[in-house]
N, C-alpha and C. Protein backbone atom coordinates (compact mmCIF):
# COMPACT_ATOMS: atom_id res chain seq x y z
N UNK A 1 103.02 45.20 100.91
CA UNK A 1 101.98 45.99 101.52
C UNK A 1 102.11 47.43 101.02
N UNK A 2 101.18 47.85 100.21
CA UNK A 2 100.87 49.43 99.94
C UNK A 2 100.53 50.38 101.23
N UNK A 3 100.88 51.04 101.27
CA UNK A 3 100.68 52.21 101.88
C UNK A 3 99.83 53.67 101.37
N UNK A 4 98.91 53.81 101.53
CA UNK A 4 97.97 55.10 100.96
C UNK A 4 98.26 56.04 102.16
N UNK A 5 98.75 57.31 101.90
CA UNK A 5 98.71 58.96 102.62
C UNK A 5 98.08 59.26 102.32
N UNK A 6 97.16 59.91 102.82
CA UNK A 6 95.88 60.90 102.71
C UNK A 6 96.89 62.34 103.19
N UNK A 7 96.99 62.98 101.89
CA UNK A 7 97.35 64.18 101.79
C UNK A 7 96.70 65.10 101.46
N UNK A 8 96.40 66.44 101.99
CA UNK A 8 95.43 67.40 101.73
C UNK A 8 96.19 68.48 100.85
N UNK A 9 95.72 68.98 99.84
CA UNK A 9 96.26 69.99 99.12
C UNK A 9 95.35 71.26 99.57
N UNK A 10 96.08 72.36 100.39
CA UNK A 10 95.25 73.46 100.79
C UNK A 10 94.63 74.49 99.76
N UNK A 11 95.26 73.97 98.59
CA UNK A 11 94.43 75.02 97.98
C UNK A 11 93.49 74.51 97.27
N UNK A 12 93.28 73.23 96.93
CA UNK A 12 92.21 72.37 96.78
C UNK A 12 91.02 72.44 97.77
N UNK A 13 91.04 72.43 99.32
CA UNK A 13 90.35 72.03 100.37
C UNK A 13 89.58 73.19 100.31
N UNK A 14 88.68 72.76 100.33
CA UNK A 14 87.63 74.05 100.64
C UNK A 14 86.82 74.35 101.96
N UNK A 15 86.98 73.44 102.71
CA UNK A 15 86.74 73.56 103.94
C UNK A 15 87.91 74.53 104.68
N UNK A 16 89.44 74.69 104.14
CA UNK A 16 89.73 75.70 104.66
C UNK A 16 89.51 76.99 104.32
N UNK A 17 89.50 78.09 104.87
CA UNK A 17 88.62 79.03 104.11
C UNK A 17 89.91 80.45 104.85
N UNK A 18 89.85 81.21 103.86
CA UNK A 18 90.75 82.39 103.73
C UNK A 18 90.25 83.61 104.47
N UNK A 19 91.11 84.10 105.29
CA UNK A 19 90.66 85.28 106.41
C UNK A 19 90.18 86.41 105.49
N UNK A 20 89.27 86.78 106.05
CA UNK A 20 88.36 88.19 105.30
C UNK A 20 88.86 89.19 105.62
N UNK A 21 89.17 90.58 104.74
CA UNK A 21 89.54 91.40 105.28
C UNK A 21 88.51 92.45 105.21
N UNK A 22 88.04 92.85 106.55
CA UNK A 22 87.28 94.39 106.48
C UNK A 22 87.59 95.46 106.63
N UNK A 23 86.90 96.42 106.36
CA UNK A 23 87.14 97.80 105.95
C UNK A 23 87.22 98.52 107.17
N UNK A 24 88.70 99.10 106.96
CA UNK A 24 89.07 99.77 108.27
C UNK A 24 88.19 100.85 108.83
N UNK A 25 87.87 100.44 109.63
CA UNK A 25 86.75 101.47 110.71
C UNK A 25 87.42 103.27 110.86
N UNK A 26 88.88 103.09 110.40
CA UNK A 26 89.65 104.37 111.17
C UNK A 26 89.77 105.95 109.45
N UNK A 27 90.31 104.93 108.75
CA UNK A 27 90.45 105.60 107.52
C UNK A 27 89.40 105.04 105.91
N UNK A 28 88.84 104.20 106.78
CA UNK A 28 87.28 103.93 105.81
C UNK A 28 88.11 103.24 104.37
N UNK A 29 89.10 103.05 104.30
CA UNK A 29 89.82 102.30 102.74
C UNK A 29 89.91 103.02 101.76
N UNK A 30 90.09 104.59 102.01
CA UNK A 30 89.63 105.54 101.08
C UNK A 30 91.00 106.14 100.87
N UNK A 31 91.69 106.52 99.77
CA UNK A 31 92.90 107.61 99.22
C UNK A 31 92.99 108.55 100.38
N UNK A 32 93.79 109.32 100.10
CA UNK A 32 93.85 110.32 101.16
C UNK A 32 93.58 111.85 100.22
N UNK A 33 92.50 113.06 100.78
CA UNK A 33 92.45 113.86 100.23
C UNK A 33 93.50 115.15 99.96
N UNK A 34 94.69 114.78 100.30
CA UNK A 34 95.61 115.77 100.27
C UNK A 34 96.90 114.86 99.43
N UNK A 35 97.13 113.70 99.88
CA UNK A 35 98.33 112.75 99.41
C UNK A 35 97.62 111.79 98.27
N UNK A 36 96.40 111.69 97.90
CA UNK A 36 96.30 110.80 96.97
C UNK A 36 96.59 109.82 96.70
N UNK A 37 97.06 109.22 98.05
CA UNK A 37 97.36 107.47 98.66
C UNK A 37 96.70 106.94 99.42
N UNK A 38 96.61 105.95 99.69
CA UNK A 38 96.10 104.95 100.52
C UNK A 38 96.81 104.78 101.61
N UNK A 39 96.31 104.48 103.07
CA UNK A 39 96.81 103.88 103.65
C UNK A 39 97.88 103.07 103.96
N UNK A 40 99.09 102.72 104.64
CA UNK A 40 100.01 101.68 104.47
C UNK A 40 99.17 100.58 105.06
N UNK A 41 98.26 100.29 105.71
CA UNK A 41 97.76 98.97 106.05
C UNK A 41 96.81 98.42 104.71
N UNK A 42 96.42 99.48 103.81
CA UNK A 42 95.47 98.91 102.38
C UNK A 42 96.60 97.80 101.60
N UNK A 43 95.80 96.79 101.12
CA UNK A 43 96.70 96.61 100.20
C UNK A 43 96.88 96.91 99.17
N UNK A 44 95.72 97.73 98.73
CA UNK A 44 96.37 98.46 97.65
C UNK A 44 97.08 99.56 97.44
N UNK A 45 97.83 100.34 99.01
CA UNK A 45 98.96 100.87 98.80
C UNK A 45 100.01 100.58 98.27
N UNK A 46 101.25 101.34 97.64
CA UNK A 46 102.55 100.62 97.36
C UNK A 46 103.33 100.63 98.88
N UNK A 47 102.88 100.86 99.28
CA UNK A 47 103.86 100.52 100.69
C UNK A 47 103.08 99.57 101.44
N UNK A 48 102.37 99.04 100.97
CA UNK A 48 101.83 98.18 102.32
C UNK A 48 102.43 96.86 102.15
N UNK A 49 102.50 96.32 103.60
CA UNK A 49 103.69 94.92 104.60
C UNK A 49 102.45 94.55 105.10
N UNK A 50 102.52 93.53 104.68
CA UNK A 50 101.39 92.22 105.53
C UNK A 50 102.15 91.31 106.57
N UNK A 51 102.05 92.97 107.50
CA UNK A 51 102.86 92.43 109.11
C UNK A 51 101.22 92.02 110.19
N UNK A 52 101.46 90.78 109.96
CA UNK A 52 100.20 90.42 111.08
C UNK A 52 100.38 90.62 112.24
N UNK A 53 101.83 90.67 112.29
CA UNK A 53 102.07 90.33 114.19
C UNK A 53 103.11 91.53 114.62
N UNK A 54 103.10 92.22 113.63
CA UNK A 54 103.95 94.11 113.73
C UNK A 54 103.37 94.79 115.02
N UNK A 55 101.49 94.98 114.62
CA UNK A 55 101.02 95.78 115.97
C UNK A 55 101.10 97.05 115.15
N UNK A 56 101.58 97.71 113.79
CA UNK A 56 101.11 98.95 113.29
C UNK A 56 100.56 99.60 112.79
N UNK A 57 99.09 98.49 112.49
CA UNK A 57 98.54 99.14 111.83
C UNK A 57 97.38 100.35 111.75
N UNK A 58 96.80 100.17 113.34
CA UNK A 58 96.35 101.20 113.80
C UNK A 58 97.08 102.78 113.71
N UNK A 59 98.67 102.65 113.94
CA UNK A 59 99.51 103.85 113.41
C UNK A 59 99.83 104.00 112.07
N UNK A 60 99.54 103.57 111.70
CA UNK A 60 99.34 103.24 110.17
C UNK A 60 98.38 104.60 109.39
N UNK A 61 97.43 104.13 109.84
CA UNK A 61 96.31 104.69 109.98
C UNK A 61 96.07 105.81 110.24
N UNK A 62 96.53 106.49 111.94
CA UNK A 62 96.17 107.69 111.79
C UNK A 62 97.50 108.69 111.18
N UNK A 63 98.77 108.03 110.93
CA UNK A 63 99.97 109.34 110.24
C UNK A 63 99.08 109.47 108.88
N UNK A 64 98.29 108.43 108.33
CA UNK A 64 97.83 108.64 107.14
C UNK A 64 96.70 109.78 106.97
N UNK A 65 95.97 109.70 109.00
CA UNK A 65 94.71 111.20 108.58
C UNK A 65 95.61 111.83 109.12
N UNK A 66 96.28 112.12 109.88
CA UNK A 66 97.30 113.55 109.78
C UNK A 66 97.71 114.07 108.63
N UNK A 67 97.85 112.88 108.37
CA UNK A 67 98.72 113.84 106.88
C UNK A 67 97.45 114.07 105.62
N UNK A 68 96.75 113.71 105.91
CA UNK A 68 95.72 114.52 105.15
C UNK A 68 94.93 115.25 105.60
N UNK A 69 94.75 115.48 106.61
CA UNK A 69 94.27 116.53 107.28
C UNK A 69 93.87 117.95 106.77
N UNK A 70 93.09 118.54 106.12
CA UNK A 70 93.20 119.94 105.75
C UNK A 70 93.16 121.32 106.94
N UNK A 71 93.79 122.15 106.67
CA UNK A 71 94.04 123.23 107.61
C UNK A 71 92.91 123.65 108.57
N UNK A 72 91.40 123.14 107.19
CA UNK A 72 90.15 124.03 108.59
C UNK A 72 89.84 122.46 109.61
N UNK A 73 90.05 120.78 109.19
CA UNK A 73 89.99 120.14 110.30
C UNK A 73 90.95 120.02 111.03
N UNK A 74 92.37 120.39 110.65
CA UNK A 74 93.15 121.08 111.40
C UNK A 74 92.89 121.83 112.88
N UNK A 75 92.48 123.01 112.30
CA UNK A 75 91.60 124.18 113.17
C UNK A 75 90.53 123.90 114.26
N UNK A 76 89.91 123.03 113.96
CA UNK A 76 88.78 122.40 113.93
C UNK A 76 89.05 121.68 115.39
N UNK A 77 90.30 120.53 114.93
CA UNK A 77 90.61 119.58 115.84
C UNK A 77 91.49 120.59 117.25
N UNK A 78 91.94 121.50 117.01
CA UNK A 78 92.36 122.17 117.73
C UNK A 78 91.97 123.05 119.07
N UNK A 79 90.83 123.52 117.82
CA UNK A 79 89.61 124.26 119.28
C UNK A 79 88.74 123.14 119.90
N UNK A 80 88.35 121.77 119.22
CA UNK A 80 88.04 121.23 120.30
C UNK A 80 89.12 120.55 121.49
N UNK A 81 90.04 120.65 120.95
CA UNK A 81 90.95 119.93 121.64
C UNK A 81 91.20 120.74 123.28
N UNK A 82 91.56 122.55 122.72
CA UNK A 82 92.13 123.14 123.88
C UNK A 82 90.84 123.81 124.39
N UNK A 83 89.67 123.40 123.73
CA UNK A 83 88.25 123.64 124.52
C UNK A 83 88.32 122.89 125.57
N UNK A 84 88.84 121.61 125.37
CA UNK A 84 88.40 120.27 126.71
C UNK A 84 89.33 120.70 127.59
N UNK A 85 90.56 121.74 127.48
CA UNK A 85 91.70 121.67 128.41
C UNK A 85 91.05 122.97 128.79
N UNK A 86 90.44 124.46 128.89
CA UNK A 86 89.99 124.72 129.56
C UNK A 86 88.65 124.63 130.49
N UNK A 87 88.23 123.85 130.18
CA UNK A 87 86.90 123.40 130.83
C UNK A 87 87.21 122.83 132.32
């Protein structure tokens, strides 16, 4: 008696289908205008870790607009900031 396995090769199957990645809502997938890097959550940073289950990539994100930050949104972010604290 033969025996036939029905084995699926996943990269054959096309019914499984590969998670999409979209464009981060926070830093838009764009270099940074002061550091001339990317993001650590891009993958086309050299530092980026395809940590799914880390939880950092939102911090990821914003040390990356801090640190590009220029002095007048700097300024900027400041007076609105200690505008809302005297109000």
């Amino acid at each position: 008696m033969k025996v036939k396995i029905n084995s699926v090769d996943p990269v054959q199957d096309k019914s499984i289908e590969e998670p999409t990645r979209t464009i981060c809502e926070i830093c838009n997938d764009e270099k940074g205008k002061i550091s001339g890097e990317y993001c650590r959550d891009n993958p086309k940073s050299k530092d980026y870790l395809e940590d799914m289950f880390e939880g950092t990539d939102y911090l990821d994100c914003w040390v990356y607009i801090r640190a590009n930050e220029t002095k007048e949104e700097y300024d900027a972010r400041m007076v609105k900031r200690f505008s809302k604290v005297a109000s």
